[in-house]
Protein backbone atom coordinates (compact mmCIF):
# COMPACT_ATOMS: atom_id res chain seq x y z
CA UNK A 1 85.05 95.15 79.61
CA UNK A 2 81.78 96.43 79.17
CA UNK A 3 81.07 99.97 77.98
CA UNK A 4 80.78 102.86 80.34
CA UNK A 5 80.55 106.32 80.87
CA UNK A 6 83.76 107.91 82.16
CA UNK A 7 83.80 111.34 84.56
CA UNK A 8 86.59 112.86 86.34
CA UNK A 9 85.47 115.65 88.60
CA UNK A 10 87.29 118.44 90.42
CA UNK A 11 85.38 118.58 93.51
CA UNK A 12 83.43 116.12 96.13
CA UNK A 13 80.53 117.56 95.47
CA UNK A 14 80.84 116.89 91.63
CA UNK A 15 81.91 113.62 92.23
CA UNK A 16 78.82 113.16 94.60
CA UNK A 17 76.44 114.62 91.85
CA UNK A 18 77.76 112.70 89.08
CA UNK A 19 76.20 109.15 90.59
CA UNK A 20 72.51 110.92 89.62
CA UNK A 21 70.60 109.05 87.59
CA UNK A 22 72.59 106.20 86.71
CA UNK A 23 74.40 102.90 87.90
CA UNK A 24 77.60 104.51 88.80
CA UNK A 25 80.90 103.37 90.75
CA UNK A 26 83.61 105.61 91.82
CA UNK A 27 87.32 104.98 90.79
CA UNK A 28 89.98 105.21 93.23
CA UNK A 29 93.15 103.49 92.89
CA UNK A 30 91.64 100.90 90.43
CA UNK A 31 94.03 98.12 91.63
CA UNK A 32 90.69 95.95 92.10
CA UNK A 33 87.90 97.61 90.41
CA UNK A 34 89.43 97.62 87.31
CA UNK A 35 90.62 94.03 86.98
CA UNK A 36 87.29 93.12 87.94
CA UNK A 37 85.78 95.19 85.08
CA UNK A 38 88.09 93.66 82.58
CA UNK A 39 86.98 90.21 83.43
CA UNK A 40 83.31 91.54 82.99
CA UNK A 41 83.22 90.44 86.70
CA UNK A 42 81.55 94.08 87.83
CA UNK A 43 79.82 96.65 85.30
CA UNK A 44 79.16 100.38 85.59
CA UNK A 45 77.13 102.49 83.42
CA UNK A 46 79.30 105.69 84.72
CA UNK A 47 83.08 105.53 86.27
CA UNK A 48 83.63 108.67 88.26
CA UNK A 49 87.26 108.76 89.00
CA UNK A 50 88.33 110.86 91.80
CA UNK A 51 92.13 111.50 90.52
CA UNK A 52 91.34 114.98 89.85
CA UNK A 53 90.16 116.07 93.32
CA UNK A 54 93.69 117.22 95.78
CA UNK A 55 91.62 117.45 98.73
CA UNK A 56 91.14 113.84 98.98
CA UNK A 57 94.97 113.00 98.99
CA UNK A 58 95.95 115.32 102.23
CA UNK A 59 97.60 113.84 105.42
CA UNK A 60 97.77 115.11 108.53
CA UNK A 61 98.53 114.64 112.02
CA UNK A 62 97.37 116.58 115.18
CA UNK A 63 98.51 115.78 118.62
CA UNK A 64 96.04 113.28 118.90
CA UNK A 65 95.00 111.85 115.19
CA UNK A 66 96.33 111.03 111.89
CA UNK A 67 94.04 111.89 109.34
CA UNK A 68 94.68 110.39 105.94
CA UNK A 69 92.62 111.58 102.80
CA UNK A 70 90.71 108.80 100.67
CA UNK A 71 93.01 109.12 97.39
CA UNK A 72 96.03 109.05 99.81
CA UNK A 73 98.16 106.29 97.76
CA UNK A 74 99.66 103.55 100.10
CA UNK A 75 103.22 104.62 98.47
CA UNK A 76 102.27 108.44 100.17
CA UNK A 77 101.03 107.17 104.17
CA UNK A 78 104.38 104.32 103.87
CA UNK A 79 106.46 107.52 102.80
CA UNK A 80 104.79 109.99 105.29
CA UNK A 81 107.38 110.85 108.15
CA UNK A 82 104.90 112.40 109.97
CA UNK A 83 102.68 109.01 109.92
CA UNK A 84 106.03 107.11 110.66
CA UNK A 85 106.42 109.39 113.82
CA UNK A 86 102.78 109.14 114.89
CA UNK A 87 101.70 105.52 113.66
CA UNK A 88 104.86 103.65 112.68
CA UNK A 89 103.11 100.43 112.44
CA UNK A 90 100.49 102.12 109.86
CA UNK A 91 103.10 103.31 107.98
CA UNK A 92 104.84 99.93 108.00
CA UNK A 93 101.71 98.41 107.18
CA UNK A 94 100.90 100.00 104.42
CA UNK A 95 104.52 99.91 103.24
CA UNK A 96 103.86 96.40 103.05
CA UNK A 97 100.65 95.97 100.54
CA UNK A 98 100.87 94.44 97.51
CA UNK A 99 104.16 95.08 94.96
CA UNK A 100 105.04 98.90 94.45
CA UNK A 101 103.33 99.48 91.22
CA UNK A 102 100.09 98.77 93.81
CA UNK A 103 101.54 100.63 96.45
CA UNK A 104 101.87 103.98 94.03
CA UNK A 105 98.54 103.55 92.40
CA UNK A 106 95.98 102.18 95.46
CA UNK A 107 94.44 104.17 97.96
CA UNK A 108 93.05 103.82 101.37
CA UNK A 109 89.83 104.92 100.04
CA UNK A 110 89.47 102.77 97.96
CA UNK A 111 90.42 99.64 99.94
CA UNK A 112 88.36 100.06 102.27
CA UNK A 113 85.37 100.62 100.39
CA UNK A 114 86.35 97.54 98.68
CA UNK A 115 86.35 95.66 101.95
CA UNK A 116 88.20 92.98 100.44
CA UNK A 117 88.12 90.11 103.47
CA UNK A 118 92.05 89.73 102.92
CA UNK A 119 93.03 93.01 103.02
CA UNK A 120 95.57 95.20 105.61
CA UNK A 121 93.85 98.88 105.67
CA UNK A 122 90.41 96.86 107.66
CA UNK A 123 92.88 95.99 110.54
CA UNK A 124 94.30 98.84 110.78
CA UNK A 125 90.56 100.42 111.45
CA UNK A 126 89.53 97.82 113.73
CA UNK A 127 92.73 97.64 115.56
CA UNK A 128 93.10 101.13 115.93
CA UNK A 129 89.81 102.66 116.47
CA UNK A 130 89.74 104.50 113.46
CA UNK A 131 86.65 107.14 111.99
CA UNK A 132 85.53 106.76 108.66
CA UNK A 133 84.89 110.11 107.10
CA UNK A 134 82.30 110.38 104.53
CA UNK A 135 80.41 113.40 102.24
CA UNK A 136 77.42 112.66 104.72
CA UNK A 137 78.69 111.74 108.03
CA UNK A 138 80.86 109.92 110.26
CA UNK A 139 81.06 106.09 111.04
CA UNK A 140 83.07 104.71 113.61
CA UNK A 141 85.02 101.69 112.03
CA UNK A 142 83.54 99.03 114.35
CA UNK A 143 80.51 99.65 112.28
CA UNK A 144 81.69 99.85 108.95
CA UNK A 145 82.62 96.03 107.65
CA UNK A 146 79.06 94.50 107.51
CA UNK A 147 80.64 91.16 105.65
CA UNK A 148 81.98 89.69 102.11
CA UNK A 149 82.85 92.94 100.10
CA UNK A 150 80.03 94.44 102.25
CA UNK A 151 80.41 98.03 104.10
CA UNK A 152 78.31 100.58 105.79
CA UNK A 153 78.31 102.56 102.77
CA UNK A 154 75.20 103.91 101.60
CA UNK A 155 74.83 104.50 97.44
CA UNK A 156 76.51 107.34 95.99
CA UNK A 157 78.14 108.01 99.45
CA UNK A 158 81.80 108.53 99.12
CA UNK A 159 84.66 108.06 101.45
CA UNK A 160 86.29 111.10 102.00
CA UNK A 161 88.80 110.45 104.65
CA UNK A 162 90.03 108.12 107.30
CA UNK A 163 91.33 109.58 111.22
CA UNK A 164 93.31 107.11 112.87
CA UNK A 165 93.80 107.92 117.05
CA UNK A 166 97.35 108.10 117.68
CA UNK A 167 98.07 105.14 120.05
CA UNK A 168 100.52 104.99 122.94
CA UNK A 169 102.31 101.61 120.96
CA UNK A 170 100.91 99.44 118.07
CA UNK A 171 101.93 96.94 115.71
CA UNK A 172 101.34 95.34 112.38
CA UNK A 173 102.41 91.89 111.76
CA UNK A 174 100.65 89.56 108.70
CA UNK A 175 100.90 85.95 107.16
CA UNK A 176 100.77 86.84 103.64
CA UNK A 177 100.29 85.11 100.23
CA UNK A 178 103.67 84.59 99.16
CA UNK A 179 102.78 85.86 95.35
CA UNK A 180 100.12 88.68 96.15
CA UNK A 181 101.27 89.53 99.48
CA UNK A 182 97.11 89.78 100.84
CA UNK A 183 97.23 88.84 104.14
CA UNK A 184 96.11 85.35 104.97
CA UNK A 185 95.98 86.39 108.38
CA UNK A 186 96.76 89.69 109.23
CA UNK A 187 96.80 91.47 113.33
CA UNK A 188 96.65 95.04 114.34
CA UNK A 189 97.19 95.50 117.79
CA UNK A 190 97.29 98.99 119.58
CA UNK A 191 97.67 99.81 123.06
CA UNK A 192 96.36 103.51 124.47
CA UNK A 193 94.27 105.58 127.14
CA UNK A 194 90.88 103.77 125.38
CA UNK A 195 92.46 100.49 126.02
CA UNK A 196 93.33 97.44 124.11
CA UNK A 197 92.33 96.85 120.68
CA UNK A 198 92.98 93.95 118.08
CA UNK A 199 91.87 94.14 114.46
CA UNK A 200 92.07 90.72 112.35
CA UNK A 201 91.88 90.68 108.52
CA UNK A 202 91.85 87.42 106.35
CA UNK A 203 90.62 85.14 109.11
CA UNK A 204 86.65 85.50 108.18
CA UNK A 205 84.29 87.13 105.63
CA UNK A 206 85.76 90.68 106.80
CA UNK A 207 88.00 92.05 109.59
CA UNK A 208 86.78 91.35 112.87
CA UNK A 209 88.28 92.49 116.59
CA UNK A 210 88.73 89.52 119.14
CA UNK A 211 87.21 90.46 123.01
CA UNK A 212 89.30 88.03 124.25
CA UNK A 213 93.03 88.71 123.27
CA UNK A 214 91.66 92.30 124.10
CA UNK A 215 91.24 91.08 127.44
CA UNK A 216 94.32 89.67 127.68
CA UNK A 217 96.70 91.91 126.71
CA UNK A 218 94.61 94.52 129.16
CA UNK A 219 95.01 92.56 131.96
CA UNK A 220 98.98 92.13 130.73
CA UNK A 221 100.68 94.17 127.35
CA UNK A 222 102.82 90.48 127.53
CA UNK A 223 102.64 88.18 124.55
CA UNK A 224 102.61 85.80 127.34
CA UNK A 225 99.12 86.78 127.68
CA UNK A 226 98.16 85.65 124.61
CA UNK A 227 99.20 82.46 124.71
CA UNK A 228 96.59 81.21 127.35
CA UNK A 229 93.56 82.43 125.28
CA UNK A 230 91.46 79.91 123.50
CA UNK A 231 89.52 80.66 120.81
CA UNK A 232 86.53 78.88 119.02
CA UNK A 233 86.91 77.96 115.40
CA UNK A 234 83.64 78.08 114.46
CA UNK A 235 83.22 81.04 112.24
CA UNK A 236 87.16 81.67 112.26
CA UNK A 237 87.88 80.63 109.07
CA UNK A 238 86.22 81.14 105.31
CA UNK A 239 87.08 79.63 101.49
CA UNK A 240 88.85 81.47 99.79
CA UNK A 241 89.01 81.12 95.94
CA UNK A 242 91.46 78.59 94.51
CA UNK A 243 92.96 81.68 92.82
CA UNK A 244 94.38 83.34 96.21
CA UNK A 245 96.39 80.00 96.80
């Protein structure tokens, strides 16, 4: 691991500050950055860890959203029972990443600012409509993934929360790497007044939504539906790294 500067603020706006002046990465859950660091795979000259900020782990739900703070671990939204009343399948699905020593140390924030093209939390975005809630602004999750570990996300700009429309049904169901339980395909599917949305992780270079099972299941919530669609496989598959298998 190379050297670094280490920070851990109290506020947002700390945290925010802290990336002046120098090549600096914030730490979340650490479940990837880290490990990456170790290996000398990614360098910082300043960590700013965001442990130390309680506004960032709150979850709520209104009649119409979930909203689930940044540092919310995936242990904490799994747990929730008011995401379990509002979401179940994003409770499920998050009760379903990684082992539990992940589970009680990553955060949504973090994962998604990863972007990691195998991971859950991106379908659940897609697939759900969700917000992405940032110290500067909003963007809608349709136009966050941009590609390979690549986001919307400015520098220095800081995910601050994530609000999830509550659908009328949804579900969460993966094929996942038997030893680090990413998903080597993984479907969101949610059903509500907007329509029908599906969210895909694992499948291509990030998540992607599919028009056409959207079509589908519009025409007919049936899994029937599903089975006549066709789709192309050009562009529906990547490499991964011989490591993942």
């Amino acid at each position: 691991m190379y050297a670094f500067d280490y920070q851990r603020p109290a506020s947002v706006d700390a945290a925010v500050g802290a990336t002046q002046g120098a090549d600096a990465r914030y730490l979340a859950g650490g479940q990837s950055l880290v490990q990456a660091m170790k290996l000398r795979l990614s360098s910082a000259e300043r960590l700013i860890d965001l442990g130390a900020i309680p506004a960032l782990r709150a979850i709520s739900v209104s009649a119409t959203h979930v909203t689930v703070g940044a540092m919310a671990r995936h242990a904490e939204v799994a747990s929730s029972a008011d995401v379990r009343r509002a979401i179940p399948a994003l409770a499920e699905l998050a009760g379903g990443i990684g082992d539990q020593m992940v589970r009680n140390l990553g955060t949504i924030g973090g994962a998604l600012a990863n972007a990691d093209p195998a991971a859950c939390y991106p379908a659940a975005v897609l697939g759900l409509g969700a917000t992405i809630r940032t110290n500067k602004r909003e963007i809608a999750g349709d136009d966050f993934f941009k590609g390979l570990y690549e986001t919307a996300l400015e520098p220095g700009e800081m995910i601050t929360a994530v609000s999830f429309p509550i659908p009328q049904r949804a579900a969460y169901v993966k094929f996942k790497q038997p030893a680090s339980r990413f998903a080597l395909v993984g479907v969101m599917v949610s059903q509500s007044a907007q329509g029908v949305r599906v969210g895909v992780t694992g499948a291509r270079a990030c998540a992607f939504r599919v028009p056409e099972l959207e079509k589908a299941l519009a025409a007919s919530f049936t899994g029937a539906a599903t089975a006549a669609v066709k789709l192309a496989p050009a562009g529906m598959a990547w490499q991964r790294p011989s490591s993942w298998l």
